[in-house]
PDB file of N, CA and C in Angstrom:
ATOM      1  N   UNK A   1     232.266 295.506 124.918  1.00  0.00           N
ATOM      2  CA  UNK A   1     233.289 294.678 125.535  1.00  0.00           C
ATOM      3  C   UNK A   1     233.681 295.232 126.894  1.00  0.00           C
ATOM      4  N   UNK A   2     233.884 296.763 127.135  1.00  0.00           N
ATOM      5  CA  UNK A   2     233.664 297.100 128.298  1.00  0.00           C
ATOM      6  C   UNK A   2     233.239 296.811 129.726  1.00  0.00           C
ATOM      7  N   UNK A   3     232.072 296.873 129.089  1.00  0.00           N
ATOM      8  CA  UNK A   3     231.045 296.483 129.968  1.00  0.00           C
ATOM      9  C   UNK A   3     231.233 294.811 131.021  1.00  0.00           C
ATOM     10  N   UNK A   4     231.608 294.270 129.744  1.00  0.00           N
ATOM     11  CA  UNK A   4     231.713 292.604 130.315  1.00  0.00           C
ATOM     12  C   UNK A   4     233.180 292.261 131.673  1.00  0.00           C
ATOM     13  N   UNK A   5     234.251 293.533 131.168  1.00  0.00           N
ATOM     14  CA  UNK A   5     235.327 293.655 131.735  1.00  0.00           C
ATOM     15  C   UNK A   5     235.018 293.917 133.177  1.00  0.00           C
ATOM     16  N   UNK A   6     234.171 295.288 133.076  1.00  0.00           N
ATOM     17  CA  UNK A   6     234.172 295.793 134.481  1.00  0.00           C
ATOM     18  C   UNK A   6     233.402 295.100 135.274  1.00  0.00           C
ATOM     19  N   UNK A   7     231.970 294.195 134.757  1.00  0.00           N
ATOM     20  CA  UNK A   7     231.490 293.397 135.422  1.00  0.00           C
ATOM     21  C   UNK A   7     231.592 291.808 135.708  1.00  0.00           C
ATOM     22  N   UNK A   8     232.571 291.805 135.245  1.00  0.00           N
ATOM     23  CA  UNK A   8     234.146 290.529 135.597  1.00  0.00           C
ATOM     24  C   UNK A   8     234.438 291.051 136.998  1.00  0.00           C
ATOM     25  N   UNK A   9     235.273 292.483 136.622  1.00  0.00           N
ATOM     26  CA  UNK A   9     236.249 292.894 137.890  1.00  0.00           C
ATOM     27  C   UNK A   9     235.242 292.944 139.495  1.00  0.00           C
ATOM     28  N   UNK A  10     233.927 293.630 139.579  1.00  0.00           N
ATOM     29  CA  UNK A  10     233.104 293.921 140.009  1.00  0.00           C
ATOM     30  C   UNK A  10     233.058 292.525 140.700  1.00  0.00           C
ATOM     31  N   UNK A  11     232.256 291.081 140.450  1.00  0.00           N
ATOM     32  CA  UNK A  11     231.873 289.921 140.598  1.00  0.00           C
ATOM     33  C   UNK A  11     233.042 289.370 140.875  1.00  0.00           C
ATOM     34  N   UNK A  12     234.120 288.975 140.895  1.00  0.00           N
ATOM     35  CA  UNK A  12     235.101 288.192 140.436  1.00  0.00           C
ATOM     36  C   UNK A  12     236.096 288.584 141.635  1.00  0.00           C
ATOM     37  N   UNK A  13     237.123 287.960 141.380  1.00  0.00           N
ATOM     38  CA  UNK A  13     238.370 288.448 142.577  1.00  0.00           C
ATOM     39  C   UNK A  13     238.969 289.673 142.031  1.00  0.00           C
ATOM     40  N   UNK A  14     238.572 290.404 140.523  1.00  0.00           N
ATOM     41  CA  UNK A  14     239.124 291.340 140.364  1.00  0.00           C
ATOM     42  C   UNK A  14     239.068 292.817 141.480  1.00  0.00           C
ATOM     43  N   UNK A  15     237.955 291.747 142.265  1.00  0.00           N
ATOM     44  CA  UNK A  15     237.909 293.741 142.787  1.00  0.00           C
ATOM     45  C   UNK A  15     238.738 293.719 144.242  1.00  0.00           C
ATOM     46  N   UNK A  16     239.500 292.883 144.356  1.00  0.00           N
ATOM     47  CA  UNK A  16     240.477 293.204 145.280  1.00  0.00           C
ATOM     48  C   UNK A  16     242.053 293.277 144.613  1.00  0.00           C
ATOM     49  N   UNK A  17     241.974 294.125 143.363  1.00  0.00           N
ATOM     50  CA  UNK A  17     243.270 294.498 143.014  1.00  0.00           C
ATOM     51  C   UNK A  17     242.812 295.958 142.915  1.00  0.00           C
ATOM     52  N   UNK A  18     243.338 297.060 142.447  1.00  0.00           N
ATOM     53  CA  UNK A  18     243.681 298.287 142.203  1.00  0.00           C
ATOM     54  C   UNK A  18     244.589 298.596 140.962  1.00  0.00           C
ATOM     55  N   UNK A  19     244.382 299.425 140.214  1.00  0.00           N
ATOM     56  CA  UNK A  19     245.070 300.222 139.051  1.00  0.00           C
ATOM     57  C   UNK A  19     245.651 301.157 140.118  1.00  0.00           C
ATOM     58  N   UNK A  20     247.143 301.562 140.326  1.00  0.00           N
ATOM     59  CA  UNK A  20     247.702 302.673 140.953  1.00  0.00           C
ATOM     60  C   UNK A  20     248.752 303.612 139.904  1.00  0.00           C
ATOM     61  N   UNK A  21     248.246 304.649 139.999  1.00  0.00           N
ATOM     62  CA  UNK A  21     249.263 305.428 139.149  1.00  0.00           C
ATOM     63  C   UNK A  21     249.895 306.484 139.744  1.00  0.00           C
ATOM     64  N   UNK A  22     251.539 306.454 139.777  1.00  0.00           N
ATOM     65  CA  UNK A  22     252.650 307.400 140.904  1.00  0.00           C
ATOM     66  C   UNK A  22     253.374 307.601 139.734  1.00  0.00           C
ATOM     67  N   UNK A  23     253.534 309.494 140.506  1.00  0.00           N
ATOM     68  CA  UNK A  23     254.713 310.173 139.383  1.00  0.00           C
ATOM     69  C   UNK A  23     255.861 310.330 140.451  1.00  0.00           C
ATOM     70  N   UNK A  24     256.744 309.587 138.821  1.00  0.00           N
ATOM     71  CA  UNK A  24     257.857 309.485 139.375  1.00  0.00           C
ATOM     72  C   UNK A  24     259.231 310.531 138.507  1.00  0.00           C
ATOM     73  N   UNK A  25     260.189 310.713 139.037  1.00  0.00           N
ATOM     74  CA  UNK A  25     260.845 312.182 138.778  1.00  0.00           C
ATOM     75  C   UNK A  25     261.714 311.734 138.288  1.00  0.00           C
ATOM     76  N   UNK A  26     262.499 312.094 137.098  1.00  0.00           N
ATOM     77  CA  UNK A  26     263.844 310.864 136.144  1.00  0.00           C
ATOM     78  C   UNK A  26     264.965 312.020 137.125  1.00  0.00           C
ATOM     79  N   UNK A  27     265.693 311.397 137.603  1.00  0.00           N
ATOM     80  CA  UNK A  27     267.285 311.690 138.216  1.00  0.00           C
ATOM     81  C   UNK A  27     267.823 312.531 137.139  1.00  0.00           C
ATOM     82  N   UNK A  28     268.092 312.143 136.026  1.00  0.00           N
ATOM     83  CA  UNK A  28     268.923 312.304 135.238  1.00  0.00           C
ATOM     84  C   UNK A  28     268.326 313.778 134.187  1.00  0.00           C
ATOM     85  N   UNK A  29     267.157 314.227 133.837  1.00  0.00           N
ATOM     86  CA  UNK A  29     266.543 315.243 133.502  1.00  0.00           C
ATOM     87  C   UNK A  29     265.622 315.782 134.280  1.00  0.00           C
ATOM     88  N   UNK A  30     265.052 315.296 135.702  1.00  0.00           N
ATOM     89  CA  UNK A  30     264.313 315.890 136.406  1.00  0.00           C
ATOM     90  C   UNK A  30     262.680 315.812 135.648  1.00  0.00           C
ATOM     91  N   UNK A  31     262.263 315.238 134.281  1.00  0.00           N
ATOM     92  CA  UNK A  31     261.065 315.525 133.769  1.00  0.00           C
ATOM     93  C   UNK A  31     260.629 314.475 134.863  1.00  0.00           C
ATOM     94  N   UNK A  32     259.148 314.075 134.795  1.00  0.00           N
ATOM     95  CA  UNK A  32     258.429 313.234 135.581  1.00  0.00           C
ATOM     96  C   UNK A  32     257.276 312.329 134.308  1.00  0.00           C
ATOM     97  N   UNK A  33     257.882 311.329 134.901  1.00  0.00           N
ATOM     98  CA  UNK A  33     257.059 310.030 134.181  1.00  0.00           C
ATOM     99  C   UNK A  33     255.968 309.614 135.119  1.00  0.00           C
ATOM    100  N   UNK A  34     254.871 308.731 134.178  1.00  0.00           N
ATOM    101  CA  UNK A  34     254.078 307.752 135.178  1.00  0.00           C
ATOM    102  C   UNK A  34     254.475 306.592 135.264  1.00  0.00           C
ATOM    103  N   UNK A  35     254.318 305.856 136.460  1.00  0.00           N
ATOM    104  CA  UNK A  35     254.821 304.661 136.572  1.00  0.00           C
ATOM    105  C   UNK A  35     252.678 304.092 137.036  1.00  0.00           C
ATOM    106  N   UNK A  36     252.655 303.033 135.961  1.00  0.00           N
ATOM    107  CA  UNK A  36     250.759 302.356 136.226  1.00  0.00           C
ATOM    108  C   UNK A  36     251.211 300.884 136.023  1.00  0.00           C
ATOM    109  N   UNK A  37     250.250 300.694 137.882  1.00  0.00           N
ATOM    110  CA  UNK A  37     250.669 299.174 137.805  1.00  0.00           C
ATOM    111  C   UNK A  37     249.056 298.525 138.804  1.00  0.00           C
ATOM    112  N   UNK A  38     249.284 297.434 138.096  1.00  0.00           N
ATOM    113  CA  UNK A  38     247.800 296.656 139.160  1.00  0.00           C
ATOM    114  C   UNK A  38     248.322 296.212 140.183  1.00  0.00           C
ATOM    115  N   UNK A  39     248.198 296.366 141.378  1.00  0.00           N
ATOM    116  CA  UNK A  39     248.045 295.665 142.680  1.00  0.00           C
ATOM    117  C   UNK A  39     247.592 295.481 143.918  1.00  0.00           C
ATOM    118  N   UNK A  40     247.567 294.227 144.412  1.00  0.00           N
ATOM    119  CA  UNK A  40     246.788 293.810 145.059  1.00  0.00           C
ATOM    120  C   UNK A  40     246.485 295.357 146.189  1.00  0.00           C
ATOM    121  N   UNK A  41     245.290 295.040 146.720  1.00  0.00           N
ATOM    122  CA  UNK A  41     244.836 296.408 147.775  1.00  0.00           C
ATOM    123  C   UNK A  41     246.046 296.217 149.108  1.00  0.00           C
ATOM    124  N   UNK A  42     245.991 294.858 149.461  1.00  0.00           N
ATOM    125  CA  UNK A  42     247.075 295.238 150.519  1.00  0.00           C
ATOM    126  C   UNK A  42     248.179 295.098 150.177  1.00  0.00           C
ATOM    127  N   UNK A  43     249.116 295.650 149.011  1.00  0.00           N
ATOM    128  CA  UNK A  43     250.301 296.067 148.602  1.00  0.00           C
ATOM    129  C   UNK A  43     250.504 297.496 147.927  1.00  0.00           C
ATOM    130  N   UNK A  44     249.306 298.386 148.063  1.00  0.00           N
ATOM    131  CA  UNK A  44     249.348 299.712 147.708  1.00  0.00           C
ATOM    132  C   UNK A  44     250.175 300.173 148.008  1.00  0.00           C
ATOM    133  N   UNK A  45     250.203 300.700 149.614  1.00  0.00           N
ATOM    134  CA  UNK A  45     250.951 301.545 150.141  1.00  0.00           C
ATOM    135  C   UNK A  45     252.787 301.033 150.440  1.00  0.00           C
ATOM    136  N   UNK A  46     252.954 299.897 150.204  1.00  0.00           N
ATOM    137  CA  UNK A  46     254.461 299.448 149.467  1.00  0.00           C
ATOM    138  C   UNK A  46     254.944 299.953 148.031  1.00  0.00           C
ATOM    139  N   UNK A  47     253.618 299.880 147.444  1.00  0.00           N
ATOM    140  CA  UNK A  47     254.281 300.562 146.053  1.00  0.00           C
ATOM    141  C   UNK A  47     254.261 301.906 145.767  1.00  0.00           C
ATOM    142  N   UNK A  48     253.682 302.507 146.359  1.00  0.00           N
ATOM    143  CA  UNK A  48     253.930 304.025 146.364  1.00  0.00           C
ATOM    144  C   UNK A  48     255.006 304.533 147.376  1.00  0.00           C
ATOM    145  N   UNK A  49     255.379 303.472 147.986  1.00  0.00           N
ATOM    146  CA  UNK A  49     256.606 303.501 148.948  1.00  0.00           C
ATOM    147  C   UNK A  49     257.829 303.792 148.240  1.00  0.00           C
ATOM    148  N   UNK A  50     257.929 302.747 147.131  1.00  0.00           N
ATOM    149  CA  UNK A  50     258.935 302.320 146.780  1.00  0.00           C
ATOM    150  C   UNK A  50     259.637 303.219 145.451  1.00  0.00           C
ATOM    151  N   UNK A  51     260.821 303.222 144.908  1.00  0.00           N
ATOM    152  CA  UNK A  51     261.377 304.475 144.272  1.00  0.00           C
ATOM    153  C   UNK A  51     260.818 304.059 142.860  1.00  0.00           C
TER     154      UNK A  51
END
């Protein structure tokens, strides 16, 4: 099933999105979470912008 996914994303309009994953720092205990989100390539660098 894999396989069929990535060569969807590959062929398809999938390959102008991105998986981005930013660590982000909790205020309140200081531990650090991940925040993983899909988006578009030209909205990357907004979301790693953003808190």
């Amino acid at each position: 099933m894999a396989k069929k996914v990535v060569a969807t994303l590959k062929t398809g309009k999938g390959n102008s999105f991105t998986k981005v994953i930013k660590m982000v720092k909790s205020p309140k205990t200081g531990a650090y979470s991940f925040k993983e989100e899909v988006v578009h390539n030209d909205h990357i660098a907004d979301f790693l912008k953003s808190k």
